[in-house]
PDB file of N, CA and C in Angstrom:
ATOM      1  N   UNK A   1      -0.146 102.765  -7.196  1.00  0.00           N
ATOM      2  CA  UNK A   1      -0.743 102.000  -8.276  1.00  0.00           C
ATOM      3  C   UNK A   1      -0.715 100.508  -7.950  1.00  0.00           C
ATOM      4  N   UNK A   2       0.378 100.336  -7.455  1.00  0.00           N
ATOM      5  CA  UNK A   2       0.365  98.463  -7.177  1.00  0.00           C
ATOM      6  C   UNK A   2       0.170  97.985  -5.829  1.00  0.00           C
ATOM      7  N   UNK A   3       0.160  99.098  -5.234  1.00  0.00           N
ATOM      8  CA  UNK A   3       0.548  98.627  -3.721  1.00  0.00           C
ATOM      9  C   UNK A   3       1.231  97.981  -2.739  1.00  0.00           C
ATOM     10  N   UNK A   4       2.301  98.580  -3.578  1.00  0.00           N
ATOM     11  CA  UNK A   4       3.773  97.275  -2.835  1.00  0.00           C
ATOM     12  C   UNK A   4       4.622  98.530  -1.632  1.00  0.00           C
ATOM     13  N   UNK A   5       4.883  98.400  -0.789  1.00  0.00           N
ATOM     14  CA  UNK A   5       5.578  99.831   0.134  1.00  0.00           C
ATOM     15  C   UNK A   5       7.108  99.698  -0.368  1.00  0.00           C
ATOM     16  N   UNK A   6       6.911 100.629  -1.455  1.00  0.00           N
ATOM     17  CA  UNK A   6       8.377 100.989  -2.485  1.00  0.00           C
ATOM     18  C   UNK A   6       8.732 102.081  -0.998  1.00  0.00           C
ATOM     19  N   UNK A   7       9.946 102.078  -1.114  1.00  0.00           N
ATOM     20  CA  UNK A   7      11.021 102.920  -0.294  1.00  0.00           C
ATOM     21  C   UNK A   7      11.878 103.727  -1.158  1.00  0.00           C
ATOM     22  N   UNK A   8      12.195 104.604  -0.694  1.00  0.00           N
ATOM     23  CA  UNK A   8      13.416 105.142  -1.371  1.00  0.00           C
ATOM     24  C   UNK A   8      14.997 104.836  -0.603  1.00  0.00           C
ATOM     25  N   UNK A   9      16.287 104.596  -1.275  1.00  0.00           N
ATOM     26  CA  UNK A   9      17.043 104.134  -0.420  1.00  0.00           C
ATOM     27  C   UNK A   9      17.310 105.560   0.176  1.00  0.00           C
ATOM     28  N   UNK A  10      18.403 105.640   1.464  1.00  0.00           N
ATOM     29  CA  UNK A  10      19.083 106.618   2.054  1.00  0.00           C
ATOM     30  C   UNK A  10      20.034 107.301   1.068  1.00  0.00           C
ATOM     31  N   UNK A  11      21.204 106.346   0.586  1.00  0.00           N
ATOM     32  CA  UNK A  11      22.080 106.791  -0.382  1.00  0.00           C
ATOM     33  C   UNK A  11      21.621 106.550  -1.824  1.00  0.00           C
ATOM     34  N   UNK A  12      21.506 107.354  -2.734  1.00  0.00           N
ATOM     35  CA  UNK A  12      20.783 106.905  -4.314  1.00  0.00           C
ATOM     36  C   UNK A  12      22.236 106.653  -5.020  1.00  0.00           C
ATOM     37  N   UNK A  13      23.118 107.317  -4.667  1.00  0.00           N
ATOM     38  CA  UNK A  13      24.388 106.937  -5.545  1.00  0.00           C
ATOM     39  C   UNK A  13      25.074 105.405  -5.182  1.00  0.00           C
ATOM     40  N   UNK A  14      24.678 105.024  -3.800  1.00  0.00           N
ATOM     41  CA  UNK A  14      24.993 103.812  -3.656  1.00  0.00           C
ATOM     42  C   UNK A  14      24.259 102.669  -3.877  1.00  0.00           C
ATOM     43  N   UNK A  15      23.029 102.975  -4.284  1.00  0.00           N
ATOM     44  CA  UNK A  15      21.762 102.038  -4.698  1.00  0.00           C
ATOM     45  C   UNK A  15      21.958 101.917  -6.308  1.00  0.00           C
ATOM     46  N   UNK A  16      22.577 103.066  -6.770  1.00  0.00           N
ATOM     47  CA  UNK A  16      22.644 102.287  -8.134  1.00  0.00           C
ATOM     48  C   UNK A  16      24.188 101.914  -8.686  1.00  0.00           C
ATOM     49  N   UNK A  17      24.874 102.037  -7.699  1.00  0.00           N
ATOM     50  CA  UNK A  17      26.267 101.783  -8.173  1.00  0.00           C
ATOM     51  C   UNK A  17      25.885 100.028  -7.636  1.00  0.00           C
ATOM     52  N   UNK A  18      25.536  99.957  -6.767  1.00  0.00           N
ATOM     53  CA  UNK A  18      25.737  98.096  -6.020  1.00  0.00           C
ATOM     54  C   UNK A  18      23.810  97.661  -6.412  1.00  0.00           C
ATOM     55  N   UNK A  19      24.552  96.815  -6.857  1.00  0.00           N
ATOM     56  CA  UNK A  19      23.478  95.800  -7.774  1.00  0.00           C
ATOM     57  C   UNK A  19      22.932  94.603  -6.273  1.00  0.00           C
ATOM     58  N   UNK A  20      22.843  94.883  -4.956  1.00  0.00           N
ATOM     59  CA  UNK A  20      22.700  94.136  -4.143  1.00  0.00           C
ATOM     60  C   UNK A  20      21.850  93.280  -4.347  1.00  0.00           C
ATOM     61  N   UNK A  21      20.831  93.761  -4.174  1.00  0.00           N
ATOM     62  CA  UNK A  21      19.476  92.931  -4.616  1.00  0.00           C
ATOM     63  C   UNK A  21      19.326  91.831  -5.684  1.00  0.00           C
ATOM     64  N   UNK A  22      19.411  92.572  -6.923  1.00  0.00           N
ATOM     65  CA  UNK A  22      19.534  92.006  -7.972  1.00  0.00           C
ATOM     66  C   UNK A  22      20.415  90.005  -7.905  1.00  0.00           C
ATOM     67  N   UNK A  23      21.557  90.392  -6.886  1.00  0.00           N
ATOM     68  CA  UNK A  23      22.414  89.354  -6.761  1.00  0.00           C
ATOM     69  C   UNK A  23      21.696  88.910  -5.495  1.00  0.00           C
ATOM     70  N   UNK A  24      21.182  88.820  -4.511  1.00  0.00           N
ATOM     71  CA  UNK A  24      20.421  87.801  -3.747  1.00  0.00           C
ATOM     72  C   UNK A  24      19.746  87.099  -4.361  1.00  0.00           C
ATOM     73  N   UNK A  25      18.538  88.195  -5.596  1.00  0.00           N
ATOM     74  CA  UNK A  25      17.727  87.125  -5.916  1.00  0.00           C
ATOM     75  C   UNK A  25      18.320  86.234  -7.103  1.00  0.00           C
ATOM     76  N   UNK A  26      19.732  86.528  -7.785  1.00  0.00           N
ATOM     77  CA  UNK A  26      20.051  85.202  -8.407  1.00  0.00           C
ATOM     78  C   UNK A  26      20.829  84.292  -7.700  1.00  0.00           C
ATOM     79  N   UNK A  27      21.232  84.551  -6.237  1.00  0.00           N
ATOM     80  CA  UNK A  27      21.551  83.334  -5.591  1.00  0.00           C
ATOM     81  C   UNK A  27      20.269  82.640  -5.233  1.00  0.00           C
ATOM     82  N   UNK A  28      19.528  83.586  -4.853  1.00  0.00           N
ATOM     83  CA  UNK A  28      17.830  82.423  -4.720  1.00  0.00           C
ATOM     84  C   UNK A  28      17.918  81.895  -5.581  1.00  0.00           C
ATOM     85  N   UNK A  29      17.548  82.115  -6.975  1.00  0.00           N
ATOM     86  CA  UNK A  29      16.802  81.344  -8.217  1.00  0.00           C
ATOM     87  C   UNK A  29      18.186  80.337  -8.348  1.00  0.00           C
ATOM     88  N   UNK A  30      19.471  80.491  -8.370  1.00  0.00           N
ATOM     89  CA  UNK A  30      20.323  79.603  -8.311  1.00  0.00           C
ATOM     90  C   UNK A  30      20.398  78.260  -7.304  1.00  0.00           C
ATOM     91  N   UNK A  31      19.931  78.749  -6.457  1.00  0.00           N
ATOM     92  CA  UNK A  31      19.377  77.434  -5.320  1.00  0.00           C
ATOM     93  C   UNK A  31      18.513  76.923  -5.586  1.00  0.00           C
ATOM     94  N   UNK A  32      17.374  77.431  -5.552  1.00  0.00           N
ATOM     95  CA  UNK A  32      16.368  76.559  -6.164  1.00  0.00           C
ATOM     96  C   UNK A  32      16.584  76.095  -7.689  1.00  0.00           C
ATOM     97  N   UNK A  33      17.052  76.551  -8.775  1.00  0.00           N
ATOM     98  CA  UNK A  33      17.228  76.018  -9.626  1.00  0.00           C
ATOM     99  C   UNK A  33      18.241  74.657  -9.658  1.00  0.00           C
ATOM    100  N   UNK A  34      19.263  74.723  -8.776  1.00  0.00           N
ATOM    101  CA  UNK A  34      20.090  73.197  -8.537  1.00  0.00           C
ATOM    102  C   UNK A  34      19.219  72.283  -7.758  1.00  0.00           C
ATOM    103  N   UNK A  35      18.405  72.700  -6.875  1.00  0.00           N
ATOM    104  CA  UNK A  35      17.764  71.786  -6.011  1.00  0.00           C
ATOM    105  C   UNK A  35      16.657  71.245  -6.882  1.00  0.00           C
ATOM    106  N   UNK A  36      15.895  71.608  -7.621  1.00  0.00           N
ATOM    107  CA  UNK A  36      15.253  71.287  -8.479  1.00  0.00           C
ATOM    108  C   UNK A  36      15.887  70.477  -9.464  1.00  0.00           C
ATOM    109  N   UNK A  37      17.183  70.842  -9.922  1.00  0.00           N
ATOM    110  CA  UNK A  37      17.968  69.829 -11.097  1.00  0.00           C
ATOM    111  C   UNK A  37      18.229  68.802 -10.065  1.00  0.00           C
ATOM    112  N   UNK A  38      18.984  68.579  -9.029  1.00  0.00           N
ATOM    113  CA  UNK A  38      19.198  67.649  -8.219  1.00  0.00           C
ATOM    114  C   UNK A  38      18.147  66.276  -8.059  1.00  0.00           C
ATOM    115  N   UNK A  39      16.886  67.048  -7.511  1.00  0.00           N
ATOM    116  CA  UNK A  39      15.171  66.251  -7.636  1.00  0.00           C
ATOM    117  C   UNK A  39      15.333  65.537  -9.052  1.00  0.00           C
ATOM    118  N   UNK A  40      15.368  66.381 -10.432  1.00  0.00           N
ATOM    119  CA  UNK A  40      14.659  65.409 -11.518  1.00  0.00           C
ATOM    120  C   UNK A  40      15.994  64.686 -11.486  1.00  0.00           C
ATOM    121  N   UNK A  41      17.001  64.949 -11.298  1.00  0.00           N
ATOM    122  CA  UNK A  41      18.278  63.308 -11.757  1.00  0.00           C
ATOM    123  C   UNK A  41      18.229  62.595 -10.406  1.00  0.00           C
ATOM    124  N   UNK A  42      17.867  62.895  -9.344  1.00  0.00           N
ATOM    125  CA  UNK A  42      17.209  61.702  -8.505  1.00  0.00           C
ATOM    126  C   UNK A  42      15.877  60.513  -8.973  1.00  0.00           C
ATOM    127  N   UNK A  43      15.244  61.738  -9.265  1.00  0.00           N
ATOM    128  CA  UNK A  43      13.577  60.541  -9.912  1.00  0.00           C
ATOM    129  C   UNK A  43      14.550  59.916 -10.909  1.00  0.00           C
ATOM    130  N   UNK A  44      14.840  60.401 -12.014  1.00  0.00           N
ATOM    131  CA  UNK A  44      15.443  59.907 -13.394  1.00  0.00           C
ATOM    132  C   UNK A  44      16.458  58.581 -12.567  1.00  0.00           C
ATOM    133  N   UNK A  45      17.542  58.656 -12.098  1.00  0.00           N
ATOM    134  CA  UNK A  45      18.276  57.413 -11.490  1.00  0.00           C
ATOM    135  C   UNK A  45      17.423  56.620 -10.699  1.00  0.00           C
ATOM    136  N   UNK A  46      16.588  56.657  -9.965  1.00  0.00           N
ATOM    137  CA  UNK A  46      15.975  55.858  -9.128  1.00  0.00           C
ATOM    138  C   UNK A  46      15.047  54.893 -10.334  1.00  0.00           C
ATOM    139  N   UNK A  47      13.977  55.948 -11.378  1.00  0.00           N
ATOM    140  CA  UNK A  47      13.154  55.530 -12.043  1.00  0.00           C
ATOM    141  C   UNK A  47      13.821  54.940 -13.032  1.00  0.00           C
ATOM    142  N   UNK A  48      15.451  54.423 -13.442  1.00  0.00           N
ATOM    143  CA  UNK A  48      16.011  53.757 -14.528  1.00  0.00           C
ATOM    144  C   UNK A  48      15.121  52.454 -14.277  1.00  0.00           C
ATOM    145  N   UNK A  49      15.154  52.177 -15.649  1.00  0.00           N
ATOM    146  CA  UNK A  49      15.049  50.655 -16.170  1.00  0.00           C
ATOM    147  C   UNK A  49      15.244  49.464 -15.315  1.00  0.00           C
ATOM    148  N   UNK A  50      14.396  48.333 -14.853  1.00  0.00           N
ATOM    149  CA  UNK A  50      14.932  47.432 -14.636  1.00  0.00           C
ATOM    150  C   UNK A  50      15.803  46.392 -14.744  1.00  0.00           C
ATOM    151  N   UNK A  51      16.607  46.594 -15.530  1.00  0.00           N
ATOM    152  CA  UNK A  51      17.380  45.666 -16.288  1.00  0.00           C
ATOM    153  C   UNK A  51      19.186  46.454 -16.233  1.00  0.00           C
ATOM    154  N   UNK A  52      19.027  47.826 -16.254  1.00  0.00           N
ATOM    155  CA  UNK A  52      20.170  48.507 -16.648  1.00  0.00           C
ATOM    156  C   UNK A  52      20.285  49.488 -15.580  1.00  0.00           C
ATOM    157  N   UNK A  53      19.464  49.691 -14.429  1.00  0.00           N
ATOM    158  CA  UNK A  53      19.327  50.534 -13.404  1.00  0.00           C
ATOM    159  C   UNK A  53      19.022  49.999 -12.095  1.00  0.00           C
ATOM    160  N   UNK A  54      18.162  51.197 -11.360  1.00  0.00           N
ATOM    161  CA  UNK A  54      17.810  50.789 -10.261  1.00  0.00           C
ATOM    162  C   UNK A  54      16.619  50.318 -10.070  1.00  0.00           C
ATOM    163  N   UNK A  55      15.492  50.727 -10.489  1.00  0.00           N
ATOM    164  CA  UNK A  55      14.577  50.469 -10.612  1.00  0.00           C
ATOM    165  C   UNK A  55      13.620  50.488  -9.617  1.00  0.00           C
ATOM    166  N   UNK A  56      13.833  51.164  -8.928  1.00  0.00           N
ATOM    167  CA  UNK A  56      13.281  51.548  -7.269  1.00  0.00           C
ATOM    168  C   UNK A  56      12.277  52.728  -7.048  1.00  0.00           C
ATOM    169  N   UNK A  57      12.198  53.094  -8.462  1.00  0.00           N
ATOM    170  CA  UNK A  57      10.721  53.918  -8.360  1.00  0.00           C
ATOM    171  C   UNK A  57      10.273  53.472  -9.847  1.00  0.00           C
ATOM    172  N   UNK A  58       9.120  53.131  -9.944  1.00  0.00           N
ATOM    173  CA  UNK A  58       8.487  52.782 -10.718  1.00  0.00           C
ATOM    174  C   UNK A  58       6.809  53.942 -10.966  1.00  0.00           C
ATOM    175  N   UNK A  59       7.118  54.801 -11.849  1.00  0.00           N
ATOM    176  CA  UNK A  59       6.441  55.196 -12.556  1.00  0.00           C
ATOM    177  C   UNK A  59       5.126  55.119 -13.096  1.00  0.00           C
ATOM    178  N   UNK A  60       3.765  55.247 -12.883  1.00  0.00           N
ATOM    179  CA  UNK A  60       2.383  54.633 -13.748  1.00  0.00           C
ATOM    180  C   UNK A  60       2.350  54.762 -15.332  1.00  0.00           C
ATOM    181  N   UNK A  61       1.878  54.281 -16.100  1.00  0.00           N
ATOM    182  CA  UNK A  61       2.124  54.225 -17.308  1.00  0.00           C
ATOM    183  C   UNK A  61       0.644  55.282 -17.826  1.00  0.00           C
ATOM    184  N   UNK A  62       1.026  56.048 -18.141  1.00  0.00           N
ATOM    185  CA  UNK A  62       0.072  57.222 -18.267  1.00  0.00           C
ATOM    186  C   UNK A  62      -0.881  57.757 -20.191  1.00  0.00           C
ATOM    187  N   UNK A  63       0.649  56.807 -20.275  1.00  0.00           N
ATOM    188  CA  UNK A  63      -0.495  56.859 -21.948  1.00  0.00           C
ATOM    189  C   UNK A  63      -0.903  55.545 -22.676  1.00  0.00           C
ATOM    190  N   UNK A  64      -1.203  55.180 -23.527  1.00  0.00           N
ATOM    191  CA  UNK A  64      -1.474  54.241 -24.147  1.00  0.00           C
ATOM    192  C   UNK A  64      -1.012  53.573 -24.492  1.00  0.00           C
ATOM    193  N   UNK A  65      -0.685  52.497 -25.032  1.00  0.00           N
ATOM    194  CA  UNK A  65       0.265  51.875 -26.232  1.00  0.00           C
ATOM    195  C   UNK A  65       0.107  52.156 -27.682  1.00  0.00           C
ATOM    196  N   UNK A  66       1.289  51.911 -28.094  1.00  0.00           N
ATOM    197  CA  UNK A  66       1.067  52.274 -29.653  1.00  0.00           C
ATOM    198  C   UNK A  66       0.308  51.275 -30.586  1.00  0.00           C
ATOM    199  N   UNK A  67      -0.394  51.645 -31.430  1.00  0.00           N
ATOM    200  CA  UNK A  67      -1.532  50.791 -32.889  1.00  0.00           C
ATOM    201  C   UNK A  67      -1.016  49.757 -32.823  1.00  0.00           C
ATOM    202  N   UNK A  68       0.478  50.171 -33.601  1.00  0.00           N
ATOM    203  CA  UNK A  68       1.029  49.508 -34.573  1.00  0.00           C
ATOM    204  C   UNK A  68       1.900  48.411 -33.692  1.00  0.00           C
ATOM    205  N   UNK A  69       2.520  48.780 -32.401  1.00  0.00           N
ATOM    206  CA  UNK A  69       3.250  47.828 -31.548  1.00  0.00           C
ATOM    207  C   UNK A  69       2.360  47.862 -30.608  1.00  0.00           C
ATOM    208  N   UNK A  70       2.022  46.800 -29.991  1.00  0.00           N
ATOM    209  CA  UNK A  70       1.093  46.912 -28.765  1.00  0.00           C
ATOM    210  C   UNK A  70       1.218  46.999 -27.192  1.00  0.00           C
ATOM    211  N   UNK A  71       2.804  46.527 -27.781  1.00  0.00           N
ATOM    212  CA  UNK A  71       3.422  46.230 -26.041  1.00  0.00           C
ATOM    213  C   UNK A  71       4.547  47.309 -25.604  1.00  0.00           C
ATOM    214  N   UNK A  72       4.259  48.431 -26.939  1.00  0.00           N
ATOM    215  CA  UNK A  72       5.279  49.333 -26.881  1.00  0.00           C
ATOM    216  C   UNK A  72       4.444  50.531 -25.653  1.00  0.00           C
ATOM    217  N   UNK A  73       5.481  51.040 -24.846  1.00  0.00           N
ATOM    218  CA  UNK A  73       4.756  52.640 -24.130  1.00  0.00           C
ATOM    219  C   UNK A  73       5.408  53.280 -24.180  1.00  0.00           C
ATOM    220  N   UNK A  74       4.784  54.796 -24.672  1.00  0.00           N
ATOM    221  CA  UNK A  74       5.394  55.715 -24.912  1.00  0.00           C
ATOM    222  C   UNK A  74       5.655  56.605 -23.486  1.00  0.00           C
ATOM    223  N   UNK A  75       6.568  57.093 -23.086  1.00  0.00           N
ATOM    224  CA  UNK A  75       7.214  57.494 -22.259  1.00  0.00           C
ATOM    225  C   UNK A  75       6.426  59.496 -22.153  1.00  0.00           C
ATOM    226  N   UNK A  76       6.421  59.738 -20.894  1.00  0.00           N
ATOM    227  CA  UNK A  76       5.573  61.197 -20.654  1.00  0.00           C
ATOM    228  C   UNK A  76       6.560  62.128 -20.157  1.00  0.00           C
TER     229      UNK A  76
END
């Protein structure tokens, strides 16, 4: 039906007693999920404020200003 080359294991009592698989792929998604958190608090520290940070990546200002304040930008 899907066309994926499903296998059957050798041992079935040992395929469902050990969760092998299952635990690789949450050490994958666990890696990439820190490396990814790592990335946005890099942009985020680099992209702080000039005044109170680093200020060493600077950001395009992507929306408008507000009506009512003009010199205000709202953050994306």
């Amino acid at each position: 039906i899907t066309g994926l080359p499903f296998t059957t294991a050798p041992n079935k009592f040992e395929a469902l007693a050990a969760h092998d698989a299952m635990v690789m792929t949450h050490g994958a998604i666990n890696t990439v999920a820190a490396s990814l958190f790592k990335i946005a608090n890099d942009i985020r520290f680099l992209g702080s404020g000039p005044r109170a940070g680093l200020g060493e990546l600077a950001l395009p200002e992507n929306e408008p200003g507000s009506s009512i304040m003009p010199g205000k930008v709202n953050p994306t």
